[in-house]
N, C-alpha and C. Protein backbone atom coordinates (compact mmCIF):
# COMPACT_ATOMS: atom_id res chain seq x y z
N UNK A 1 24.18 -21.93 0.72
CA UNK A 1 22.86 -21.55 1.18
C UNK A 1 22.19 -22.76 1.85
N UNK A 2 21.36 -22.23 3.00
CA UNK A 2 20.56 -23.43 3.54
C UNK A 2 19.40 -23.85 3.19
N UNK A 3 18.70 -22.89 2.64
CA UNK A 3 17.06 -22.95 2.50
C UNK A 3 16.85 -22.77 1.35
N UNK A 4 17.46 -22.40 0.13
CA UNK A 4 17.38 -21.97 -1.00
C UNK A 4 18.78 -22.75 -2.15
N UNK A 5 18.07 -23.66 -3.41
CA UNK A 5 18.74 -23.49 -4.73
C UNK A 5 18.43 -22.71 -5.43
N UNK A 6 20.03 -22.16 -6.37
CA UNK A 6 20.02 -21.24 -7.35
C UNK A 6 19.09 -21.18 -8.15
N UNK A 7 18.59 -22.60 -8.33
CA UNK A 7 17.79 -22.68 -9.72
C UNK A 7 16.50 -22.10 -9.39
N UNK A 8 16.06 -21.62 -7.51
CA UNK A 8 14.76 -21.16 -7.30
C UNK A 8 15.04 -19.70 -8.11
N UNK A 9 15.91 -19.22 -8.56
CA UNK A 9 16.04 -17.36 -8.95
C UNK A 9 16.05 -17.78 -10.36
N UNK A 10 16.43 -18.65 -11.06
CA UNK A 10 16.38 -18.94 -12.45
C UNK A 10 15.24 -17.33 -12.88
N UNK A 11 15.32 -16.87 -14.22
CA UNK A 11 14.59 -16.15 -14.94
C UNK A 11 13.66 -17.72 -15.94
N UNK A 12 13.10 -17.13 -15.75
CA UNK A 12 11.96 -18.36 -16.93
C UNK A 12 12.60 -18.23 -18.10
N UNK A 13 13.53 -16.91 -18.94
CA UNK A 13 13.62 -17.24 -20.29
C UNK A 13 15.42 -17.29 -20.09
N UNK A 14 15.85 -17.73 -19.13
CA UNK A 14 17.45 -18.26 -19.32
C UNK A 14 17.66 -19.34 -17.88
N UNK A 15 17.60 -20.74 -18.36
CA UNK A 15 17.75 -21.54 -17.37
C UNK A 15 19.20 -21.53 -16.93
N UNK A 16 19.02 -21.60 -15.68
CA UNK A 16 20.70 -21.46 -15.07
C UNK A 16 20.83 -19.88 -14.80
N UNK A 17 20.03 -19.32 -14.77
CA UNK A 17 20.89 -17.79 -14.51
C UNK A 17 20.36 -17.73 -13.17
N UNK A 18 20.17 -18.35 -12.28
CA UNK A 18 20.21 -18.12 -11.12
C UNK A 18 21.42 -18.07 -10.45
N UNK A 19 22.42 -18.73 -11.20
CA UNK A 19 24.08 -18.78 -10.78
C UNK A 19 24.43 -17.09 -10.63
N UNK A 20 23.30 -16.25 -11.37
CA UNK A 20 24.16 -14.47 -11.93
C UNK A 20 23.42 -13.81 -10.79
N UNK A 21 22.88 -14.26 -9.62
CA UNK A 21 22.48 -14.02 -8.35
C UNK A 21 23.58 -13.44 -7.57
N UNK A 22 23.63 -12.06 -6.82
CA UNK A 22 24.58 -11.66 -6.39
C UNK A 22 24.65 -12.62 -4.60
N UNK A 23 25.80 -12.77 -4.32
CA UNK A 23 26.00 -13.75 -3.37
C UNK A 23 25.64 -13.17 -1.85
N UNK A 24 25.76 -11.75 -2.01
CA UNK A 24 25.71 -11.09 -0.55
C UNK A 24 24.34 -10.84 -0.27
N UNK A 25 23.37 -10.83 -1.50
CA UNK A 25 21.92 -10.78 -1.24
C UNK A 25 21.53 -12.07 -0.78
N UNK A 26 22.23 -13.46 -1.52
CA UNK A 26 21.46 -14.90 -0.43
C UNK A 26 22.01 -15.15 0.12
N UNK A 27 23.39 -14.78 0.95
CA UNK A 27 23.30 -14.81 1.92
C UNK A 27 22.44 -14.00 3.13
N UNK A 28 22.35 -13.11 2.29
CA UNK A 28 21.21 -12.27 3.69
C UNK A 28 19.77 -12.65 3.69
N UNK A 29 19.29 -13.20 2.23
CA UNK A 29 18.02 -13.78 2.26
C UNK A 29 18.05 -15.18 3.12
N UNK A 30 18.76 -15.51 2.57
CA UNK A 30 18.96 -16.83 3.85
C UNK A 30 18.97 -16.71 4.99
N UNK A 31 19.61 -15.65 5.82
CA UNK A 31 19.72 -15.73 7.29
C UNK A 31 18.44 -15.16 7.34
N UNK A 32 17.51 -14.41 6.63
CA UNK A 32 16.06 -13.59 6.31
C UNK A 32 15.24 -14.79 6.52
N UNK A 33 15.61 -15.91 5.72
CA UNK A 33 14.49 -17.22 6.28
C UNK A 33 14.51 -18.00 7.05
N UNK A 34 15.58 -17.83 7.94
CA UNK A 34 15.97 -18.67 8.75
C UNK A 34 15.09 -18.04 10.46
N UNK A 35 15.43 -16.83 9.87
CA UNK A 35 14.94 -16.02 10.96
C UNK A 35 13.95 -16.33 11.38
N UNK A 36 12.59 -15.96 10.28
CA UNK A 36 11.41 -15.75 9.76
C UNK A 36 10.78 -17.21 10.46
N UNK A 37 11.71 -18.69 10.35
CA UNK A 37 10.95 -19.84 10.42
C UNK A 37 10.21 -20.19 9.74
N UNK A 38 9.91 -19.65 8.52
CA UNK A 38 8.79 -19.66 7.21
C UNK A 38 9.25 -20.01 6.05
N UNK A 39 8.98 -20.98 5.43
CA UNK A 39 9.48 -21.18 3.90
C UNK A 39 8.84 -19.74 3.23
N UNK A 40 9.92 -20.02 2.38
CA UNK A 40 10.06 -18.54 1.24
C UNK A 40 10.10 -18.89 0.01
N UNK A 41 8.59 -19.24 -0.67
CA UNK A 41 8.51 -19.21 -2.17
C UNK A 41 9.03 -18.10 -2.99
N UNK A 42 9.89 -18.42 -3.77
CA UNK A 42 10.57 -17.36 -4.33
C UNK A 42 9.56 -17.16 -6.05
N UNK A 43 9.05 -16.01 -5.88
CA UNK A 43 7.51 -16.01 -7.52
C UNK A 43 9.23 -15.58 -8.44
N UNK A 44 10.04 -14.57 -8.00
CA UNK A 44 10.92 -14.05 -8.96
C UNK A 44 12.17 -13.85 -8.58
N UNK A 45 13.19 -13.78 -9.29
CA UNK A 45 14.58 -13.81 -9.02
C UNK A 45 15.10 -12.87 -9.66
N UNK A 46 16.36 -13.36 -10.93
CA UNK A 46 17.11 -12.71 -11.56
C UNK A 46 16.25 -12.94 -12.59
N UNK A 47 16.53 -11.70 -13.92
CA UNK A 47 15.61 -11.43 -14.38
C UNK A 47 16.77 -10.95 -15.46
N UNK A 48 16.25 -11.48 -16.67
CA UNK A 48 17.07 -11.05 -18.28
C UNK A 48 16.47 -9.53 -18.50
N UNK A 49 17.18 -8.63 -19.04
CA UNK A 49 16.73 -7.20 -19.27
C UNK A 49 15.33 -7.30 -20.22
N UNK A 50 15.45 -8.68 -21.30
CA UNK A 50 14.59 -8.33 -21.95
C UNK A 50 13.10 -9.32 -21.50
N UNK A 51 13.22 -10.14 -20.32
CA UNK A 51 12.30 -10.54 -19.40
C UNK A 51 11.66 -9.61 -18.98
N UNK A 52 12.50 -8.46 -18.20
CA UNK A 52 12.14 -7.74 -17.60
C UNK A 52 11.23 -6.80 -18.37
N UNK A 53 11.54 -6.49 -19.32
CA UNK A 53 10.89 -5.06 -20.13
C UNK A 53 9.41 -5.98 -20.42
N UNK A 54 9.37 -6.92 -20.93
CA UNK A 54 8.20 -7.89 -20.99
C UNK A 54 7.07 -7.91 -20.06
N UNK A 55 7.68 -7.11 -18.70
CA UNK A 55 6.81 -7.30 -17.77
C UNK A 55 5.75 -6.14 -17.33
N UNK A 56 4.43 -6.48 -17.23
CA UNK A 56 4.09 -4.66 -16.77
C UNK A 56 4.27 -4.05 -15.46
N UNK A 57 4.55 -3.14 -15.79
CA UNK A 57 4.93 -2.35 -14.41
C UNK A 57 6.05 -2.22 -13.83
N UNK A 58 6.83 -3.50 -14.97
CA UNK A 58 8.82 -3.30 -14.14
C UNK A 58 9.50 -2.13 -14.42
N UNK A 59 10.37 -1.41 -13.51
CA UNK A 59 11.08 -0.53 -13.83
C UNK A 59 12.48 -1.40 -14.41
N UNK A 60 12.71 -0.19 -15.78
CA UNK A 60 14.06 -0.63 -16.62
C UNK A 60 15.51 -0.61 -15.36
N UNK A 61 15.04 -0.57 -14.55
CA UNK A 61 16.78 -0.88 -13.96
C UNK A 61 16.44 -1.22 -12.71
N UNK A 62 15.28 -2.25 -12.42
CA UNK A 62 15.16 -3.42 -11.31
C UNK A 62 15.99 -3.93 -11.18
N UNK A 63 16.74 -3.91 -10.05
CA UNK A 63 17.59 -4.97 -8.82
C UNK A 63 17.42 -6.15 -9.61
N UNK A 64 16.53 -6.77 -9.93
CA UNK A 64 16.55 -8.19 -10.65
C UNK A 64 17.42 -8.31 -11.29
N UNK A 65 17.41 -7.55 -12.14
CA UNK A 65 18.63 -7.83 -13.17
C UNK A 65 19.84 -7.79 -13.09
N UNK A 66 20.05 -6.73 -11.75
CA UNK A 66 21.68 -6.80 -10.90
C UNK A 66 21.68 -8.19 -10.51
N UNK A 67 20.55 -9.17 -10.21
CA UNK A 67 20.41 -9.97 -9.30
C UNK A 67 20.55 -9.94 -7.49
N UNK A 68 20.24 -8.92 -7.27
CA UNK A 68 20.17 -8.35 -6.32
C UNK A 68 18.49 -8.17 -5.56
N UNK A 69 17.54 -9.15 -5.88
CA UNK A 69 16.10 -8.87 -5.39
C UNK A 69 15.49 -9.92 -5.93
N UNK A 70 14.77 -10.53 -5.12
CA UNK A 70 13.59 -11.44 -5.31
C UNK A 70 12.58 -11.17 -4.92
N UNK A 71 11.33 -11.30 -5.26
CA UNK A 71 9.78 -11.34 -4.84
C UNK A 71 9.06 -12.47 -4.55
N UNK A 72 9.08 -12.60 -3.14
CA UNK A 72 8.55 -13.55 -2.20
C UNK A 72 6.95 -13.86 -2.13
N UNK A 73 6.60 -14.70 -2.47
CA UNK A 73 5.14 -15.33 -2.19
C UNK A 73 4.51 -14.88 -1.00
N UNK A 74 3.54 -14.35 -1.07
CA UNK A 74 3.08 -14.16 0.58
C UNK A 74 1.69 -13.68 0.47
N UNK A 75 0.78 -13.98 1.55
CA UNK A 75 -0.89 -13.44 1.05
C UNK A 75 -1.84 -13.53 2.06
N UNK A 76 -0.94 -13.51 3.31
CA UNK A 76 -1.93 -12.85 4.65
C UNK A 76 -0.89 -12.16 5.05
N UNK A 77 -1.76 -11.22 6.26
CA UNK A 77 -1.21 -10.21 7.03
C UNK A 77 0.04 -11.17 8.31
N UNK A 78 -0.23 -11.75 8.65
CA UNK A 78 0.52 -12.75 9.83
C UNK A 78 2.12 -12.94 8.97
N UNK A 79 2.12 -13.73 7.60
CA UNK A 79 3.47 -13.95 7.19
C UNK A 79 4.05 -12.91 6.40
N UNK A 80 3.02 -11.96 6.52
CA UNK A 80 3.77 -11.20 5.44
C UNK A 80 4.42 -9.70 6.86
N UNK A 81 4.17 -9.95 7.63
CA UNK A 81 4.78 -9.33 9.22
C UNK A 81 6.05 -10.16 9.38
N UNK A 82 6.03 -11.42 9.69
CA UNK A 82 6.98 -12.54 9.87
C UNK A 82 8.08 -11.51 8.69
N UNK A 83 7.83 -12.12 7.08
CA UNK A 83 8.65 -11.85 6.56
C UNK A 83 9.29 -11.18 6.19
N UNK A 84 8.63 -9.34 6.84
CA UNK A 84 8.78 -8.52 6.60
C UNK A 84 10.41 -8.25 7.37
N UNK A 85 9.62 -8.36 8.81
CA UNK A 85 10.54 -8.20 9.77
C UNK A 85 11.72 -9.00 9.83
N UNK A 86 11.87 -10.31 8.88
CA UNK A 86 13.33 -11.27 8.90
C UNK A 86 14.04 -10.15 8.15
N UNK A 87 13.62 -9.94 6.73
CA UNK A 87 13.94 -9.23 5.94
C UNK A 87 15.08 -7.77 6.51
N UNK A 88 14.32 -7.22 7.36
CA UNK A 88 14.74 -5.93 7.86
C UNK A 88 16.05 -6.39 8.77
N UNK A 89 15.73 -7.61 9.64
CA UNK A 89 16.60 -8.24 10.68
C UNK A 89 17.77 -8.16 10.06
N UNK A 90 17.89 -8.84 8.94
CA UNK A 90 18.93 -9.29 8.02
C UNK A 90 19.89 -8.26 7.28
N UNK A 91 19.25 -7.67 7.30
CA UNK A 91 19.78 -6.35 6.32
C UNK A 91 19.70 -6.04 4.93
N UNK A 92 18.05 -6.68 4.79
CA UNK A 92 17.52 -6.07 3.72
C UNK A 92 16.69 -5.08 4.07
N UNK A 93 17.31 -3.55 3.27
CA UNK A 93 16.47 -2.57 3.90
C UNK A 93 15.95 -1.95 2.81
N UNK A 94 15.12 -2.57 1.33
CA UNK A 94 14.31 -2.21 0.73
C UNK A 94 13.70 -3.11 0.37
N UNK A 95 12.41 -2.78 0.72
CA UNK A 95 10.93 -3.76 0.42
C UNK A 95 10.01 -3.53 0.30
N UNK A 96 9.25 -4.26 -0.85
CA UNK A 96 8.12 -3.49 -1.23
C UNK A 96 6.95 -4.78 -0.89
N UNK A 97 5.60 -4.00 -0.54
CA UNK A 97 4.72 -4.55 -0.67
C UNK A 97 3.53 -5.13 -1.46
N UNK A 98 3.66 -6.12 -2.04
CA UNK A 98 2.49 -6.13 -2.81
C UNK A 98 1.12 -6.99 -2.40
N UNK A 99 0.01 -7.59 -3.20
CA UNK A 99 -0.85 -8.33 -2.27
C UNK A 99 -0.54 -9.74 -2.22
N UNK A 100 -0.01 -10.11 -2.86
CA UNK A 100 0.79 -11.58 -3.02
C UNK A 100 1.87 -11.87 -2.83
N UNK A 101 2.77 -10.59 -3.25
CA UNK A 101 3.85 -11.15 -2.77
C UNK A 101 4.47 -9.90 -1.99
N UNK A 102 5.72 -10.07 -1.34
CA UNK A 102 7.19 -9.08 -1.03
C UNK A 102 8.49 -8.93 -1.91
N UNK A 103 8.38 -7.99 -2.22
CA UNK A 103 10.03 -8.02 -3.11
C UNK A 103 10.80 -7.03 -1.96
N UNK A 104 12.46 -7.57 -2.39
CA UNK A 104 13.15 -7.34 -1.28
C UNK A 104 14.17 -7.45 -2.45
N UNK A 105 15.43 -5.65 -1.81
CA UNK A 105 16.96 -6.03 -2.99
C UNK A 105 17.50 -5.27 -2.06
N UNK A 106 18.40 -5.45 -2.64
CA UNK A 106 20.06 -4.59 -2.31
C UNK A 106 20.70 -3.90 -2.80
N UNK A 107 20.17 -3.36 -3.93
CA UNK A 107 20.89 -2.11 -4.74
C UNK A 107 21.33 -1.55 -4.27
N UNK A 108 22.20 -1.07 -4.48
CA UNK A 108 23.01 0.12 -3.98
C UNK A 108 23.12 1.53 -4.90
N UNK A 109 22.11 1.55 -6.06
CA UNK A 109 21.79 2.36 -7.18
C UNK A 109 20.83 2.81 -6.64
N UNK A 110 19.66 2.35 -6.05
CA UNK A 110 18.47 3.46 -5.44
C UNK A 110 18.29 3.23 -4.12
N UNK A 111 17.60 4.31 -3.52
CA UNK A 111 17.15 4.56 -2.29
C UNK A 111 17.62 3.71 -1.11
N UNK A 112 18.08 3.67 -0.57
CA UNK A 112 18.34 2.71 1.29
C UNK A 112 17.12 3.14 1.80
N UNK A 113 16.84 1.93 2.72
CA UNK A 113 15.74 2.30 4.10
C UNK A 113 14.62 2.66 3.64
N UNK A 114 14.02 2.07 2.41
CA UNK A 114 12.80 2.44 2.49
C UNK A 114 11.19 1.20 2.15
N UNK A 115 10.06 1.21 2.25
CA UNK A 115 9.40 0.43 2.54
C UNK A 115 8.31 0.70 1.23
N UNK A 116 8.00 0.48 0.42
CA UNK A 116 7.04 0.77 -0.17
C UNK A 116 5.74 -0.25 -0.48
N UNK A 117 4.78 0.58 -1.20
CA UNK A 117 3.45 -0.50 -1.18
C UNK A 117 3.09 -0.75 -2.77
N UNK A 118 2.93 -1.77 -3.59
CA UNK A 118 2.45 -1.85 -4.43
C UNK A 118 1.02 -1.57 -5.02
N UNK A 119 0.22 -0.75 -6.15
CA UNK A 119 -0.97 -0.66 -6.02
C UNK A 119 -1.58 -2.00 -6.68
């Protein structure tokens, strides 16, 4: 990877599990920031099942935990267009919106091609 260490996907309650990051998602997040020209704070990565359940509002079988999705820092309209559109370039084609950040995965368990908004 060019723009990104593993240890940015780390889960907060297992150091090193950014290594359990699936490889075909950073590579596409990578060519996603390269695109973009924008650093890409990564808020979340891979994610322990029982991280996850900890969290409000996560669904029990988030991409995170495949390691397949991160949620990107972002909090104007200008980069969050930029990052949207690397994202899509790349061939990440599920992303959600929230007001801070973008999450973006690759599952192949739910939906392709779709865009959603966080409330």
């Amino acid at each position: 990877m060019k723009y990104f260490t593993l240890n940015e996907f780390d889960c907060p309650s297992e150091e090193g599990s950014g290594s359990k990051m699936d490889s075909d998602f950073l590579s596409k997040l990578d060519l996603a920031r390269d695109l973009a020209g924008i650093s890409f704070k990564i808020n979340s990565g891979f994610r322990t099942q029982a991280h996850n359940d900890s969290l409000p509002n996560s669904k029990p079988d988030s991409a995170h935990i495949e390691g397949k999705a991160a949620d990107i820092h972002c909090t104007n309209s200008r980069e969050r267009f930029i990052i949207t559109k690397a994202l899509l370039d790349a061939g990440i084609s599920r992303v959600g919106i929230g007001r801070t950040f973008i999450h973006c995965d690759t599952s192949e368990t739910k939906d392709p091609d779709v865009i959603w908004l966080y409330s």
